[in-house]
Protein backbone atom coordinates (compact mmCIF):
# COMPACT_ATOMS: atom_id res chain seq x y z
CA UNK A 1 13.00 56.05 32.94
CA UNK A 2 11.99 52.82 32.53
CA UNK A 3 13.98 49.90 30.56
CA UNK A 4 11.67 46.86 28.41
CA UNK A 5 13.45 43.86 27.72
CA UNK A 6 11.73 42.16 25.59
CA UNK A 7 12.19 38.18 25.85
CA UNK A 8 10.54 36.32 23.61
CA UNK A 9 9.34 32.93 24.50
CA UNK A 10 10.60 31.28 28.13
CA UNK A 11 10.01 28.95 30.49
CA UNK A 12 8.07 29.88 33.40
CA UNK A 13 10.48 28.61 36.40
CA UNK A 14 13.65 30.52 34.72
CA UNK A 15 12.28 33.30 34.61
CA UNK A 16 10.87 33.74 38.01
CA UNK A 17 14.27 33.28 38.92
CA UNK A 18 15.32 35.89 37.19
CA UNK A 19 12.95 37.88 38.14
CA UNK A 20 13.46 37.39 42.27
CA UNK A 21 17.38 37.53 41.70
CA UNK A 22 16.91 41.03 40.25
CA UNK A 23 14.44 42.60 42.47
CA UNK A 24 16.67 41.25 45.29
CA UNK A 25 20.16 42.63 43.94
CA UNK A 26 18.71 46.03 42.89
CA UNK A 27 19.51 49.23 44.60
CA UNK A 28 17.40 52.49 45.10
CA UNK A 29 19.09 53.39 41.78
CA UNK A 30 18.22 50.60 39.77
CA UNK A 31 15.97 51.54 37.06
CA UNK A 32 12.37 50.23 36.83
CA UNK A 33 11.83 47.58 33.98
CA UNK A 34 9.01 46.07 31.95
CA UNK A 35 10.21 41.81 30.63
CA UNK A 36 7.87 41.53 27.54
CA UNK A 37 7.32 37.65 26.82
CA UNK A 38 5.63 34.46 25.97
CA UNK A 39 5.51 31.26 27.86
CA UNK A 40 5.35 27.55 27.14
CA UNK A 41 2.37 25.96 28.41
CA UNK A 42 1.81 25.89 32.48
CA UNK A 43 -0.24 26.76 35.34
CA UNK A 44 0.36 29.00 37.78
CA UNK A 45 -0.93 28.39 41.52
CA UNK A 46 -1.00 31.83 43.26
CA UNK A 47 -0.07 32.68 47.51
CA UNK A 48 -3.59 31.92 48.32
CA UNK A 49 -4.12 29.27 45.25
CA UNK A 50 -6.50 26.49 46.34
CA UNK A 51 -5.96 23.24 44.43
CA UNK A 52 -9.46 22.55 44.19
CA UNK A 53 -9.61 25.08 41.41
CA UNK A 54 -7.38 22.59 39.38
CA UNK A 55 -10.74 20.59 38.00
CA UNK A 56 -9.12 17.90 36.10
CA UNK A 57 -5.43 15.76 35.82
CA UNK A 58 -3.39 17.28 33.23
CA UNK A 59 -0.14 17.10 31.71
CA UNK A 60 0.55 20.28 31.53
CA UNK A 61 3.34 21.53 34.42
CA UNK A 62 1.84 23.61 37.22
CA UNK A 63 3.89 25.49 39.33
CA UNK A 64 3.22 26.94 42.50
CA UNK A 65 4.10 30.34 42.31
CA UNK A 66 4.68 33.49 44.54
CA UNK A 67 2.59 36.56 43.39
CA UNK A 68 -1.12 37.28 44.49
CA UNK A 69 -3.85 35.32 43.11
CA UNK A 70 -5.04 31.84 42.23
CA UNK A 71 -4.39 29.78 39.45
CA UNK A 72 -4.51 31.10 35.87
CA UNK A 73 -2.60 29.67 32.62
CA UNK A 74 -0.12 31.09 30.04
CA UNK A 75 1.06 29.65 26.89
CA UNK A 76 1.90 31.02 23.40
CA UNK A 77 -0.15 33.60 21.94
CA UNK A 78 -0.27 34.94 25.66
CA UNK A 79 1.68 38.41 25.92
CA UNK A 80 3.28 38.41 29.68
CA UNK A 81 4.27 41.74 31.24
CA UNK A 82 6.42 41.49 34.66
CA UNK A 83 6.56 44.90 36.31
CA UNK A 84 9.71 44.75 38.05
CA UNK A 85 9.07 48.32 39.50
CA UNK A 86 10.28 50.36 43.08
CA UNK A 87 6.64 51.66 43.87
CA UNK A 88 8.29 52.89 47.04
CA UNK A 89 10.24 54.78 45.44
CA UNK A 90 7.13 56.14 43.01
CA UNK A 91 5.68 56.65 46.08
CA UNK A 92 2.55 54.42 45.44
CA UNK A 93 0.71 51.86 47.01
CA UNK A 94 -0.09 48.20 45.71
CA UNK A 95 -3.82 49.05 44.89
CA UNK A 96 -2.67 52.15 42.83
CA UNK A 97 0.01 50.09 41.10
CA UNK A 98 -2.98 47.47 39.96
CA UNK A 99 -5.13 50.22 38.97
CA UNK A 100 -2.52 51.57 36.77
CA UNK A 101 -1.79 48.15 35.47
CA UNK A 102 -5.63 47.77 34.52
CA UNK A 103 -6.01 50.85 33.15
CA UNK A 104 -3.16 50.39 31.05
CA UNK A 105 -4.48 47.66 29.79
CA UNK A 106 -8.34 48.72 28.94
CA UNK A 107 -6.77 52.02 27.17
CA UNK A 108 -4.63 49.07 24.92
CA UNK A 109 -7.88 47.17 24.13
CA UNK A 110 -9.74 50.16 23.24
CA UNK A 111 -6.64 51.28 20.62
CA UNK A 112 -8.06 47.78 19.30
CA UNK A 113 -12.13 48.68 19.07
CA UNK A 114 -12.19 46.49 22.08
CA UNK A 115 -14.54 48.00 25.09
CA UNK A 116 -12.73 45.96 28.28
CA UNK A 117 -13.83 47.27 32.04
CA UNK A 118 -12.77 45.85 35.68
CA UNK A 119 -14.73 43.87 37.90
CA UNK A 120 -15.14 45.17 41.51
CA UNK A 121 -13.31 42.63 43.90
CA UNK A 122 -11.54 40.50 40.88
CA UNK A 123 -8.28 42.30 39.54
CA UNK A 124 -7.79 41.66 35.68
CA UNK A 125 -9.98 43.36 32.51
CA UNK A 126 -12.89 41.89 31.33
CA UNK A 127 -14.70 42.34 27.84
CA UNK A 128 -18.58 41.27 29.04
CA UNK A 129 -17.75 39.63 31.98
CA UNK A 130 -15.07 37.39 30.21
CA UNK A 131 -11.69 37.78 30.97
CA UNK A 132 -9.10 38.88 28.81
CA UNK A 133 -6.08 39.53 30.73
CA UNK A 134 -5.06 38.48 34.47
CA UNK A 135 -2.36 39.93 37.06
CA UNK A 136 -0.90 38.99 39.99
CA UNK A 137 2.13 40.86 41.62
CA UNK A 138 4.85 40.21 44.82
CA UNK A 139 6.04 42.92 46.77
CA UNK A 140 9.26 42.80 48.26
CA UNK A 141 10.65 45.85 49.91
CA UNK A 142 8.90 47.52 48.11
CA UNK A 143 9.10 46.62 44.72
CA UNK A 144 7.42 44.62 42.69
CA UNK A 145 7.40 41.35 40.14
CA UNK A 146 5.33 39.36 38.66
CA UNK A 147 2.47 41.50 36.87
CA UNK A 148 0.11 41.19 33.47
CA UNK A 149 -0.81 38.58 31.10
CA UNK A 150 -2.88 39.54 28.03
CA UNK A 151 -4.90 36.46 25.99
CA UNK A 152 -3.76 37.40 22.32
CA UNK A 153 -4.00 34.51 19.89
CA UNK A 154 -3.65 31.22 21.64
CA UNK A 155 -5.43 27.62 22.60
CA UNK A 156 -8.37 28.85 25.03
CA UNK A 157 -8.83 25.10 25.95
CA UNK A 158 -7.10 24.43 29.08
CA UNK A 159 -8.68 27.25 31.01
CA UNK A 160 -11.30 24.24 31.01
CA UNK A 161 -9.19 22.19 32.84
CA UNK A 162 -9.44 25.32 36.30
CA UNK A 163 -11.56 27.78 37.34
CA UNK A 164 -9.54 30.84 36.13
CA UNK A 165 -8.28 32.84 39.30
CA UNK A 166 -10.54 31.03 41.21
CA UNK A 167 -13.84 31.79 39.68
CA UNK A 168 -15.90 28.79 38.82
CA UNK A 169 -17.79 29.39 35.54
CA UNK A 170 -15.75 32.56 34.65
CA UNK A 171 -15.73 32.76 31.25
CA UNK A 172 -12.25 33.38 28.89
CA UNK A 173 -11.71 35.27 25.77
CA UNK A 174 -8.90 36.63 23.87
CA UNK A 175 -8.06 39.67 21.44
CA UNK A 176 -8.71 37.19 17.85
CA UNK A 177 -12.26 36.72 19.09
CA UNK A 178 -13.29 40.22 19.57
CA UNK A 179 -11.98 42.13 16.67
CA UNK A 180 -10.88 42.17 12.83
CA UNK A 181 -8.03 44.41 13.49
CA UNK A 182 -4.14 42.42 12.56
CA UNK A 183 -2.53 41.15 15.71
CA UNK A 184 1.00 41.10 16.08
CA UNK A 185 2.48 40.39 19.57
CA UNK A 186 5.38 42.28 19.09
CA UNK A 187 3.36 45.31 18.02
CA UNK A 188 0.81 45.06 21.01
CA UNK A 189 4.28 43.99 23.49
CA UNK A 190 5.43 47.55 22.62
CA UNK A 191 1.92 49.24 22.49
CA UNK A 192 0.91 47.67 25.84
CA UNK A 193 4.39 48.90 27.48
CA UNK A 194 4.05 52.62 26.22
CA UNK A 195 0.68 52.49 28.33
CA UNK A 196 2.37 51.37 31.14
CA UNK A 197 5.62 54.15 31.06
CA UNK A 198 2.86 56.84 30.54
CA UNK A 199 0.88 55.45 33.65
CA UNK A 200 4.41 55.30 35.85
CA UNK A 201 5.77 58.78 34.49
CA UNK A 202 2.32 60.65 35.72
CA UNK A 203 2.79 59.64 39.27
CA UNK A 204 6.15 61.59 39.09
CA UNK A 205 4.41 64.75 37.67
């Protein structure tokens, strides 16, 4: 079983709190859980995050963060998924747990007449080689935080200001652009998280 807790919108720094205090306090029979959020406006710098992918001075807070990656953005309009889930005890690996992650996400975008597909070598979904949603994760004995962030309905505009995850010239889109179909956060928060229970609960079958 695995609890959502859906947040609504947060600050960045809070909630990676939160999520390192509970990863660190849970025991083998903690159950797994999905946060479903937004965030105000910030960067993220990942582990290996180079600053020169920061092109221009900004206002906006950047935060250096813990998980995988380089730098990326979330703001409103943004749908966040941490994956705060014991893939030890699931008895996966961190490249399976991405997969599943991915996958969840292009059988989402497809519910939405939206054809997304991975890129070899560059974790997150793409819709023709632009990117539509980004992850990054942190293990720590064997579980994991951090996780997914889905481009909705929000201001594509500072992903000028970086090269997203470290790719110069990758190009960003978002959910509005690509189809007619209504988009409701709180409906795709709750779609998006089903796809991610099914994915966990088949690695116990």
């Amino acid at each position: 079983m695995i609890k959502v807790r859906s947040k609504g919108l947060q600050d960045y720094l809070k909630t990676w709190e939160e999520m390192k205090y509970f990863t660190e306090n849970r025991d083998p029979d903690t159950l797994d859980e999905l946060w479903t959020l937004e965030h105000n406006s910030v960067f993220t710098q990942g582990l290996s995050g180079k600053p020169e992918h920061l092109l221009k001075a900004t206002q906006i807070p950047i935060v250096q963060s813990d998980r995988g990656g380089q730098i990326t953005y979330h703001a409103p309009g943004q749908l966040v998924i941490y994956c705060l889930i014991d893939i030890k005890r699931l008895g996966i690996g961190i490249k399976k747990m991405v997969s599943m992650i991915e996958q969840s996400l292009i059988e989402l975008l497809s519910s939405y007449d939206i054809k997304a597909h991975t890129l070899k070598g560059a974790p997150g979904v793409y819709v023709n080689d632009s990117k539509i949603a980004a992850l990054g994760l942190k293990v720590k004995h064997g579980r994991t935080y951090h996780g997914l962030s889905l481009n909705i309905d929000m201001d594509l505009s500072p992903y000028k200001l970086i090269n997203p995850c470290g790719y110069s010239d990758l190009k960003v889109t978002q959910m509005r652009n690509l189809t007619d179909n209504i988009l409701s956060i709180s409906d795709i928060q709750h779609e998006l998280s089903e796809h991610l229970i099914n994915s966990v609960e088949k690695t116990q079958n």
